[in-house]
C-alpha atoms as a PDB file:
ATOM      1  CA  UNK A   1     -13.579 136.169 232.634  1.00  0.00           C
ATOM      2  CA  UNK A   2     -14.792 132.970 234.129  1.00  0.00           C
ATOM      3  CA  UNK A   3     -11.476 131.474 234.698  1.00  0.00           C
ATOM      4  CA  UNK A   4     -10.132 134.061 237.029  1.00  0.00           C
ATOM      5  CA  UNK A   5     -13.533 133.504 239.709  1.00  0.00           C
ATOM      6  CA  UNK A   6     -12.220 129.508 239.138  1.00  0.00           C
ATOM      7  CA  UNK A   7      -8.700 130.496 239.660  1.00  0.00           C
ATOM      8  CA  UNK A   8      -9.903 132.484 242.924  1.00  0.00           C
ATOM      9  CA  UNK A   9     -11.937 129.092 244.178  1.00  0.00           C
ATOM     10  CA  UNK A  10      -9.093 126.952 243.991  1.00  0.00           C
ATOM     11  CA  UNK A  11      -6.801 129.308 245.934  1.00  0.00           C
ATOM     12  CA  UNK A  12      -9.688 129.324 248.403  1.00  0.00           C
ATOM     13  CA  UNK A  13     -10.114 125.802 248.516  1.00  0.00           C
ATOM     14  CA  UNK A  14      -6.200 125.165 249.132  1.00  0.00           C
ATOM     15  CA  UNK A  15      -6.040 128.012 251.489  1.00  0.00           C
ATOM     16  CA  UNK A  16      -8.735 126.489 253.908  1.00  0.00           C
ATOM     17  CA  UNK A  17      -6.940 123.019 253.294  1.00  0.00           C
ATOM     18  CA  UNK A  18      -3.706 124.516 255.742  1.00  0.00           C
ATOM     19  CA  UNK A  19      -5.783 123.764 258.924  1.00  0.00           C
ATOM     20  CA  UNK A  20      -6.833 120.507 258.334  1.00  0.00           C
ATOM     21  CA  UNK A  21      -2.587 120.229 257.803  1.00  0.00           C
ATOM     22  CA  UNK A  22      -2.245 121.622 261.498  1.00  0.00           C
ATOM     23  CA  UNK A  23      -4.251 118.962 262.251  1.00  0.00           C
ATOM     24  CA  UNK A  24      -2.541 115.624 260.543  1.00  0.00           C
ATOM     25  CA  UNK A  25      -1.095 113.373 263.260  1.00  0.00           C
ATOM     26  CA  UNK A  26       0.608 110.893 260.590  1.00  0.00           C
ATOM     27  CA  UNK A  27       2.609 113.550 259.162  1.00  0.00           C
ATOM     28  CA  UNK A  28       6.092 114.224 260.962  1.00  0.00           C
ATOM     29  CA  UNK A  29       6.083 118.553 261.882  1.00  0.00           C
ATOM     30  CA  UNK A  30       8.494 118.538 259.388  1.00  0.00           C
ATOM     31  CA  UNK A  31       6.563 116.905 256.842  1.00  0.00           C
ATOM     32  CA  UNK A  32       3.792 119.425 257.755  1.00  0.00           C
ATOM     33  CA  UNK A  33       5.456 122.212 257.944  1.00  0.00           C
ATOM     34  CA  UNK A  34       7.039 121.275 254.415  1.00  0.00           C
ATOM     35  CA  UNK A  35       2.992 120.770 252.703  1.00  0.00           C
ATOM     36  CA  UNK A  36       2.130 124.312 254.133  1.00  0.00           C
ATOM     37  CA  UNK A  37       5.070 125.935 252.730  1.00  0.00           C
ATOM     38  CA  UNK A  38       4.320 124.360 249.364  1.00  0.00           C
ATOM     39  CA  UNK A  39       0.466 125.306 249.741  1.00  0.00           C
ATOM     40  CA  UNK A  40       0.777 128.453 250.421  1.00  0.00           C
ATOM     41  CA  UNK A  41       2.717 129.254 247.337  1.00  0.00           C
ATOM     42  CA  UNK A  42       0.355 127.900 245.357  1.00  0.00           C
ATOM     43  CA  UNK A  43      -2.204 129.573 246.842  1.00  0.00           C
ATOM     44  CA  UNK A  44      -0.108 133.143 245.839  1.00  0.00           C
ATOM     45  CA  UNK A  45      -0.020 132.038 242.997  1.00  0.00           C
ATOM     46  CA  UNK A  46      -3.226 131.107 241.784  1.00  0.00           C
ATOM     47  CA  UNK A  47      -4.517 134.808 243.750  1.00  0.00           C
ATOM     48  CA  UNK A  48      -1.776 136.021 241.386  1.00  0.00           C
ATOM     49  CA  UNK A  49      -2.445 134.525 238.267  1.00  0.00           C
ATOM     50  CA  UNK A  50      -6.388 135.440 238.791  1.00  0.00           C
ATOM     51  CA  UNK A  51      -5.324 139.046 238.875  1.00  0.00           C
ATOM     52  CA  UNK A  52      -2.943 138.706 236.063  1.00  0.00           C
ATOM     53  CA  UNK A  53      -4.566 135.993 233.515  1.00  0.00           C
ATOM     54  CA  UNK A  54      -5.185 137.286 230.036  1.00  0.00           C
ATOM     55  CA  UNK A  55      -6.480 134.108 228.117  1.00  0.00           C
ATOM     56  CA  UNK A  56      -9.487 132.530 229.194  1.00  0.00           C
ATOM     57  CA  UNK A  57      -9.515 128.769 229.665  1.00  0.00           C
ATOM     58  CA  UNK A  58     -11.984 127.447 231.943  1.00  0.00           C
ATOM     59  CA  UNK A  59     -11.331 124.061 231.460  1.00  0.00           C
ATOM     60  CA  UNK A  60      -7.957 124.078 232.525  1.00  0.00           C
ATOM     61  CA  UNK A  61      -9.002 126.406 235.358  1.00  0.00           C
ATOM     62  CA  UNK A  62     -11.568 123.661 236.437  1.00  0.00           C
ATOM     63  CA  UNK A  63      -9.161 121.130 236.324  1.00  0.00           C
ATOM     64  CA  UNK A  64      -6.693 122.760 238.607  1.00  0.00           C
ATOM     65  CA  UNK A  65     -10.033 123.443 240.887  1.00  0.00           C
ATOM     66  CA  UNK A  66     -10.560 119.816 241.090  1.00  0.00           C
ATOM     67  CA  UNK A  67      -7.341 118.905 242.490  1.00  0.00           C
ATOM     68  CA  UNK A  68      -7.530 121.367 244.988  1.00  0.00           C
ATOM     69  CA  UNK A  69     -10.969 119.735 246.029  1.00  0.00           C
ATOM     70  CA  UNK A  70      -8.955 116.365 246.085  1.00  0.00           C
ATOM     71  CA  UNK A  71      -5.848 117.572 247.886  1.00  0.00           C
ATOM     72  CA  UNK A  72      -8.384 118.994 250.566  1.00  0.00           C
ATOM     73  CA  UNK A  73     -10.313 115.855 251.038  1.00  0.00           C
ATOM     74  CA  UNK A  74      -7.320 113.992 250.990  1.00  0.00           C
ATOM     75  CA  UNK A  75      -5.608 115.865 254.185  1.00  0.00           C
ATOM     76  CA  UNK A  76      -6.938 114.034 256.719  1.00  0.00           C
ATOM     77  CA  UNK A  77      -5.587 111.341 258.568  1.00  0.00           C
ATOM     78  CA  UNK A  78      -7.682 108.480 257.477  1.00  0.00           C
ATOM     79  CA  UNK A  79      -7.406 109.212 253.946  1.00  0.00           C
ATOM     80  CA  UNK A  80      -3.597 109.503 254.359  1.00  0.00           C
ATOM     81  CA  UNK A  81      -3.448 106.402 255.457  1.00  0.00           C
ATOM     82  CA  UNK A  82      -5.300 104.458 253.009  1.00  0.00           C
ATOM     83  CA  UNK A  83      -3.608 105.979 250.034  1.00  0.00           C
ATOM     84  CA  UNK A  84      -0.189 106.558 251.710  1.00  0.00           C
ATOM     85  CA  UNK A  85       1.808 109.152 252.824  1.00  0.00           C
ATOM     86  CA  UNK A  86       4.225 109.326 249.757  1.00  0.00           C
ATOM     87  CA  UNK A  87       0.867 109.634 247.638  1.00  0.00           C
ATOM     88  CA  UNK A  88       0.029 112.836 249.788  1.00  0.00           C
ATOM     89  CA  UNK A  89       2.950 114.275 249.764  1.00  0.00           C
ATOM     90  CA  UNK A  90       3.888 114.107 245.846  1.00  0.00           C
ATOM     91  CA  UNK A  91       0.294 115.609 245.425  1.00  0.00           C
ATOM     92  CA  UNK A  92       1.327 118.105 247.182  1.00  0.00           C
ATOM     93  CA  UNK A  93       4.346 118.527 245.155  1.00  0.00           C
ATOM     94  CA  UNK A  94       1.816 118.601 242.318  1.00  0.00           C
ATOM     95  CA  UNK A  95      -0.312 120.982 243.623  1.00  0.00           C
ATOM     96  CA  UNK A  96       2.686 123.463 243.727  1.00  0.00           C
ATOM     97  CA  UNK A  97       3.723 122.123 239.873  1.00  0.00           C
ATOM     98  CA  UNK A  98       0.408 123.089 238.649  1.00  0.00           C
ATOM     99  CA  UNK A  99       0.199 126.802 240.082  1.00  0.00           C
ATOM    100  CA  UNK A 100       3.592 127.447 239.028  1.00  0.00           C
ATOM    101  CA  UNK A 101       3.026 126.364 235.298  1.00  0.00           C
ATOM    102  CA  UNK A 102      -0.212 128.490 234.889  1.00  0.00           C
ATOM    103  CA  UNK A 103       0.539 131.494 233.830  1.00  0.00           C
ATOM    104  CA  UNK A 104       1.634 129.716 230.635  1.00  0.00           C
ATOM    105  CA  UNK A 105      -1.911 128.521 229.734  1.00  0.00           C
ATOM    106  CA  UNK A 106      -3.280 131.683 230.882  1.00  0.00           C
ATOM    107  CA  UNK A 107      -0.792 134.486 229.801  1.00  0.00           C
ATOM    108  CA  UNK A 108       0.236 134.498 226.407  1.00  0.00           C
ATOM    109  CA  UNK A 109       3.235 136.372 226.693  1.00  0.00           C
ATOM    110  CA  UNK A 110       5.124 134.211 228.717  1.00  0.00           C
ATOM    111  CA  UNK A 111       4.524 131.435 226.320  1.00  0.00           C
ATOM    112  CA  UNK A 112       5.869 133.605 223.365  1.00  0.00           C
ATOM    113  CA  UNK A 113       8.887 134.000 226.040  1.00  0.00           C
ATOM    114  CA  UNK A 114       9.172 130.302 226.365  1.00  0.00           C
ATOM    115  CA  UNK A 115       8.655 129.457 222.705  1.00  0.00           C
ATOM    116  CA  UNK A 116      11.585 131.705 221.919  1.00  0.00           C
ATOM    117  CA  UNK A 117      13.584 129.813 224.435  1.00  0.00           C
ATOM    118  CA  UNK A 118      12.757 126.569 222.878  1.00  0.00           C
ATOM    119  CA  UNK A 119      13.427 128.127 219.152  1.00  0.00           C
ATOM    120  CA  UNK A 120      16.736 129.423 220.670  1.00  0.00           C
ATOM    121  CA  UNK A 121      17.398 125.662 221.240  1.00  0.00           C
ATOM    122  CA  UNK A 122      16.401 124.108 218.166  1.00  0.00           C
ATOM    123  CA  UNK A 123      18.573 126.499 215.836  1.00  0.00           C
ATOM    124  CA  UNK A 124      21.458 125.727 218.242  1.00  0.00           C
ATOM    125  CA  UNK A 125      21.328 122.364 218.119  1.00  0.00           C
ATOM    126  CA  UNK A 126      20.974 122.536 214.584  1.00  0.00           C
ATOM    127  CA  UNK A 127      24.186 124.657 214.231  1.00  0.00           C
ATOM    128  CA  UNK A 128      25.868 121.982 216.008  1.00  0.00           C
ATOM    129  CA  UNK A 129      25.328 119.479 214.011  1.00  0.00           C
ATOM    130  CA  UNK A 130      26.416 121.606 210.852  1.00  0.00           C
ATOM    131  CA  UNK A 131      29.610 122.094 212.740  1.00  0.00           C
ATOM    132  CA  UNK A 132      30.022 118.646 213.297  1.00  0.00           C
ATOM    133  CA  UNK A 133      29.836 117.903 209.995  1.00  0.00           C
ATOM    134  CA  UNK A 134      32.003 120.760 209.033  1.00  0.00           C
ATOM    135  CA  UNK A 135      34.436 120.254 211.381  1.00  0.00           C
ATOM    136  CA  UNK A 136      37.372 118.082 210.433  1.00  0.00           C
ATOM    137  CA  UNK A 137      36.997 115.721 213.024  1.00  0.00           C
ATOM    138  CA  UNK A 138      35.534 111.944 213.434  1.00  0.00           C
ATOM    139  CA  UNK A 139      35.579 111.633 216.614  1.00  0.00           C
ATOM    140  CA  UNK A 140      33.028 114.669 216.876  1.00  0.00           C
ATOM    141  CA  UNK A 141      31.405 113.522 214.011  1.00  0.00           C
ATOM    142  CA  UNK A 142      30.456 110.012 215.922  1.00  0.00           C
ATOM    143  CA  UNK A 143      29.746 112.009 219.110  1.00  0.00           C
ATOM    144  CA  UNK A 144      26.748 114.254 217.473  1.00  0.00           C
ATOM    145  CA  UNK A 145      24.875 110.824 215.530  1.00  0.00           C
ATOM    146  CA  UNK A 146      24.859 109.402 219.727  1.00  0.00           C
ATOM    147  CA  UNK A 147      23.633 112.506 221.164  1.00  0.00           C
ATOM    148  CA  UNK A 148      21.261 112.735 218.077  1.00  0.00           C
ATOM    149  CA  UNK A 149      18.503 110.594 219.292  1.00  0.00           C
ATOM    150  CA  UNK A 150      18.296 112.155 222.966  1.00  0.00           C
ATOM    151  CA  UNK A 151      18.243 116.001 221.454  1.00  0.00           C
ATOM    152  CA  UNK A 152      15.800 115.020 219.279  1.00  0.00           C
ATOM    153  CA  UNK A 153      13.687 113.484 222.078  1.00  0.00           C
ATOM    154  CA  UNK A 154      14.465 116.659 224.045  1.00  0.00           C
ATOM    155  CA  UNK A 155      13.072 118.598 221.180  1.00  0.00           C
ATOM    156  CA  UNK A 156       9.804 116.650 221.298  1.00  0.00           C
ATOM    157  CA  UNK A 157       9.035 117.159 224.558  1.00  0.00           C
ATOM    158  CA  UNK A 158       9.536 120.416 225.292  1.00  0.00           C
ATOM    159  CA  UNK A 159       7.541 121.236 222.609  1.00  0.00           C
ATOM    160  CA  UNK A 160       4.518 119.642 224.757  1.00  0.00           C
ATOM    161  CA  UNK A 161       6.324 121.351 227.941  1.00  0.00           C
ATOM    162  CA  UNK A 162       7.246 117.911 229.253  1.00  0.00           C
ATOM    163  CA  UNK A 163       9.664 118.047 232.268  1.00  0.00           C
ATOM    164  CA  UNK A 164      11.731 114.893 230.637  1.00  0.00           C
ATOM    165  CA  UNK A 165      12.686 117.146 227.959  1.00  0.00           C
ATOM    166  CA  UNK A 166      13.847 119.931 229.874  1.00  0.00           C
ATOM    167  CA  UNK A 167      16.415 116.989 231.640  1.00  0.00           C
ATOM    168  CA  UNK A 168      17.198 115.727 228.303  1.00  0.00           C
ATOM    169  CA  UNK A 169      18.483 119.040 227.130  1.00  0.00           C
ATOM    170  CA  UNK A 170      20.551 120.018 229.675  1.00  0.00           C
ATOM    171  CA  UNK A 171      22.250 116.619 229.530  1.00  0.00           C
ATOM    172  CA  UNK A 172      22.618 116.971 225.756  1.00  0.00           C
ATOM    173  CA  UNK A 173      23.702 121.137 225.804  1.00  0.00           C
ATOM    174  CA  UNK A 174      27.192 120.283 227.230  1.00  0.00           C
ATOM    175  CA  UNK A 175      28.700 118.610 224.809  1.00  0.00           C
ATOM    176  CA  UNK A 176      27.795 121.282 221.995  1.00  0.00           C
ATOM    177  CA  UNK A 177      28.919 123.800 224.571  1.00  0.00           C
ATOM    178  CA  UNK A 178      32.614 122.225 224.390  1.00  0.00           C
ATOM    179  CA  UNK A 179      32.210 121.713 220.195  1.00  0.00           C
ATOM    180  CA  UNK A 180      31.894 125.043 219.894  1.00  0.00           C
ATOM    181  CA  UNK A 181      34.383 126.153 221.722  1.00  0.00           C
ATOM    182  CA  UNK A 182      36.998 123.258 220.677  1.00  0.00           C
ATOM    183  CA  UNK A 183      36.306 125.196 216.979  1.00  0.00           C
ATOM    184  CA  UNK A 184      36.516 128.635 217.871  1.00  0.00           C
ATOM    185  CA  UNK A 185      39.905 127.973 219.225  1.00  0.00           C
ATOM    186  CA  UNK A 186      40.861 125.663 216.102  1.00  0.00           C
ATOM    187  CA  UNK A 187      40.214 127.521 213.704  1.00  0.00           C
ATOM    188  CA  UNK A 188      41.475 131.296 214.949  1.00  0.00           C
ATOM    189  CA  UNK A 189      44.330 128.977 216.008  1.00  0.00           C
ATOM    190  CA  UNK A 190      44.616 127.787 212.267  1.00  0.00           C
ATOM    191  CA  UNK A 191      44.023 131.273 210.605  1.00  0.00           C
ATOM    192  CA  UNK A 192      47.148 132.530 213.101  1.00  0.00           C
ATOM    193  CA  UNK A 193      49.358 129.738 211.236  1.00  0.00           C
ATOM    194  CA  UNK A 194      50.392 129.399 207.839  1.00  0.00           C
ATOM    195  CA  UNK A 195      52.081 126.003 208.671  1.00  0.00           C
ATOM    196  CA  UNK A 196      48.271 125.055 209.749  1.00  0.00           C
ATOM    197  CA  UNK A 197      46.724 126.561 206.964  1.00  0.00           C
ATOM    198  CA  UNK A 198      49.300 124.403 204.434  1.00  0.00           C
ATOM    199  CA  UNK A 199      48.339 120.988 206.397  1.00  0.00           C
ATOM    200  CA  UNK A 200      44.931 121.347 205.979  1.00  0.00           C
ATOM    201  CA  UNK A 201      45.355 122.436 202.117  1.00  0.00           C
ATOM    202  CA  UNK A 202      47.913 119.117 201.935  1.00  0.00           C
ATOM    203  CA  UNK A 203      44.934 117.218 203.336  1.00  0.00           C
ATOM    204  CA  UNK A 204      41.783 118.536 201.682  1.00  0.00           C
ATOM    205  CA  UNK A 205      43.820 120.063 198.513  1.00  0.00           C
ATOM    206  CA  UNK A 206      42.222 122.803 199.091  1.00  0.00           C
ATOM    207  CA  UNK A 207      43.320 126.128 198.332  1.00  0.00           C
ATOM    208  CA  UNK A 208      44.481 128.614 200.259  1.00  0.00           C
ATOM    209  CA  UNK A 209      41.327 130.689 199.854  1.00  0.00           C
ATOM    210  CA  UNK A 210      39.289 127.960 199.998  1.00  0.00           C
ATOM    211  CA  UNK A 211      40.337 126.719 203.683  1.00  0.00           C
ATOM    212  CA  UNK A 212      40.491 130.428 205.014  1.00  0.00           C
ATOM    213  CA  UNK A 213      36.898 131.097 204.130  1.00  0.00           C
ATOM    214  CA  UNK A 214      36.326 127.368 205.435  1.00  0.00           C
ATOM    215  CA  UNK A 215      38.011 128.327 208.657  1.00  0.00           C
ATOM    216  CA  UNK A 216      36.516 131.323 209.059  1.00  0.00           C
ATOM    217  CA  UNK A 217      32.851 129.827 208.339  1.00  0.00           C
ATOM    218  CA  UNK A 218      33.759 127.199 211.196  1.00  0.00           C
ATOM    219  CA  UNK A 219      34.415 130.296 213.552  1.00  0.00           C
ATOM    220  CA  UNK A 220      31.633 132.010 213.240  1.00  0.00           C
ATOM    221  CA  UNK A 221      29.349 128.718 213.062  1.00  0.00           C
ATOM    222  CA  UNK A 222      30.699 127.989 215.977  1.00  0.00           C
ATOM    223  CA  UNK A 223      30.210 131.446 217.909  1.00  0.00           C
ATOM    224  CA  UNK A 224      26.334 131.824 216.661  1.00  0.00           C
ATOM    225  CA  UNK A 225      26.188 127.954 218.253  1.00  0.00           C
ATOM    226  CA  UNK A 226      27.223 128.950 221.258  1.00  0.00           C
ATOM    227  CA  UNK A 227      25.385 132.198 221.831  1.00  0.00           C
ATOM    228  CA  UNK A 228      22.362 130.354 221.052  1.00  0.00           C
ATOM    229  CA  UNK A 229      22.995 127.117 223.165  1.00  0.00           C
ATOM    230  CA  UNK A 230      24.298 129.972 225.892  1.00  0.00           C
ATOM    231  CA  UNK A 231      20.918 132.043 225.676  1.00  0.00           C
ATOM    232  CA  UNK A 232      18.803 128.556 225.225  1.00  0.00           C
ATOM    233  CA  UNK A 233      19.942 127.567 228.858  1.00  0.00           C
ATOM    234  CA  UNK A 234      19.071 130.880 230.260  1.00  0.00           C
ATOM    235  CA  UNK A 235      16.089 131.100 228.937  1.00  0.00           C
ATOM    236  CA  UNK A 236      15.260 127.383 229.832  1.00  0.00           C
ATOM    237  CA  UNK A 237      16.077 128.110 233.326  1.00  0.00           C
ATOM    238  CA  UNK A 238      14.341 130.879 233.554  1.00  0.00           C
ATOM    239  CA  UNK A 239      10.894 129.156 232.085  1.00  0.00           C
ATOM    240  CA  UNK A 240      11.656 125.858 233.807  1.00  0.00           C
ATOM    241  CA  UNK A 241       8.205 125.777 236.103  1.00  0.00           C
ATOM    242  CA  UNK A 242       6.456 125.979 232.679  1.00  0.00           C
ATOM    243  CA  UNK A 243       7.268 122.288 232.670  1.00  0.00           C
ATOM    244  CA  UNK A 244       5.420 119.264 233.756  1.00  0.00           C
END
């Protein structure tokens, strides 16, 4: 497989970068000692991922080879200096990015793992928005059209694995976190109380049936909502170097 003997270069080509580090006088020992740490992780990682890649895909391979050549030619003090020290330093951060995102483009199974992540996030989402519709409230109602436009954003991008969209959802996941539990609590609250039970069928003129099975729906919307927003941030978390 061509891609791991690419992989291999690049881990080369970053390792033999960490001298001409030692070597940087407009770096801070700090600031040195900070790019080696992040080097050498991606250099593990890259060795690791060359062992470990199943999929072949040599462009992305020479891609990642290419910045290493450009990170390398970059750490000395001269070129520091004429593209700046922030520049070096967030390619650097890059550098690090790309190793740890990889193993998605080059192992299969951990995208599967991520995809179910993501999937685990779209049906939650979803189920909120059911609930917010079911549930007899306005105010929750008007919440879930605001956060509509940033979860569907969210959704976007981490469909394309960008990093924005990974923010995005963890903003958003809150709020359908506390929804779900607000109706859990509401309606076993509700089904516990016939004086409840008789508002709501004064309301709705419903009857009685009708607003237990209604209540009960609203419970156990509300539970499969939460174990998939719950297993949608773990998962997320878990994957979250997938994203760029």
């Amino acid at each position: 497989m061509k891609s791991k003997d690419i992989l291999l270069d690049t881990a080369e080509v970053l390792e033999s970068t960490l001298d001409r580090i030692d070597r940087l006088t407009v770096l801070t020992e700090k600031e040195k000692a900070r790019v080696k740490e992040k080097i050498r992780e991606a250099v593990e990682n890259f060795k690791k991922l060359a062992e470990e890649a199943e999929k072949d895909n040599v462009e992305l391979a020479e891609f990642f080879y290419k910045k290493a050549k450009e990170f390398k030619l970059m750490s000395t003090d001269k070129a520091i200096e004429k593209e700046g020290k922030k520049n070096y330093l967030k390619m650097a951060d890059k550098i690090l990015l790309y190793s740890r995102s990889a193993e998605y483009d080059f192992k299969p199974e951990k995208l599967a793992e991520l995809k179910k992540a993501y999937r685990k996030y779209l049906f939650g989402m979803t189920a909120y928005f059911i609930l917010s519709g079911f549930y007899l409230n306005q105010f929750l109602a008007i919440t879930a059209l605001i956060l509509a436009v940033p979860i569907i954003l969210s959704m976007l991008s981490l469909q394309r694995r960008g990093h924005l969209g990974l923010l995005l959802a963890y903003s958003a996941m809150p709020i359908p976190i506390v929804t779900g539990m607000s109706a859990i609590s509401y309606g076993l609250k509700a089904l516990a109380s016939p004086e409840k039970i008789a508002e709501i069928m004064q309301k709705t003129h419903w009857s009685a049936g009708t607003v237990k099975a209604y209540l009960a729906f609203l419970v156990l919307l509300a539970a499969v909502e939460l174990y998939l927003i719950g297993s949608a941030i773990v998962g997320l978390y878990k994957h979250r170097h997938a994203f760029l």
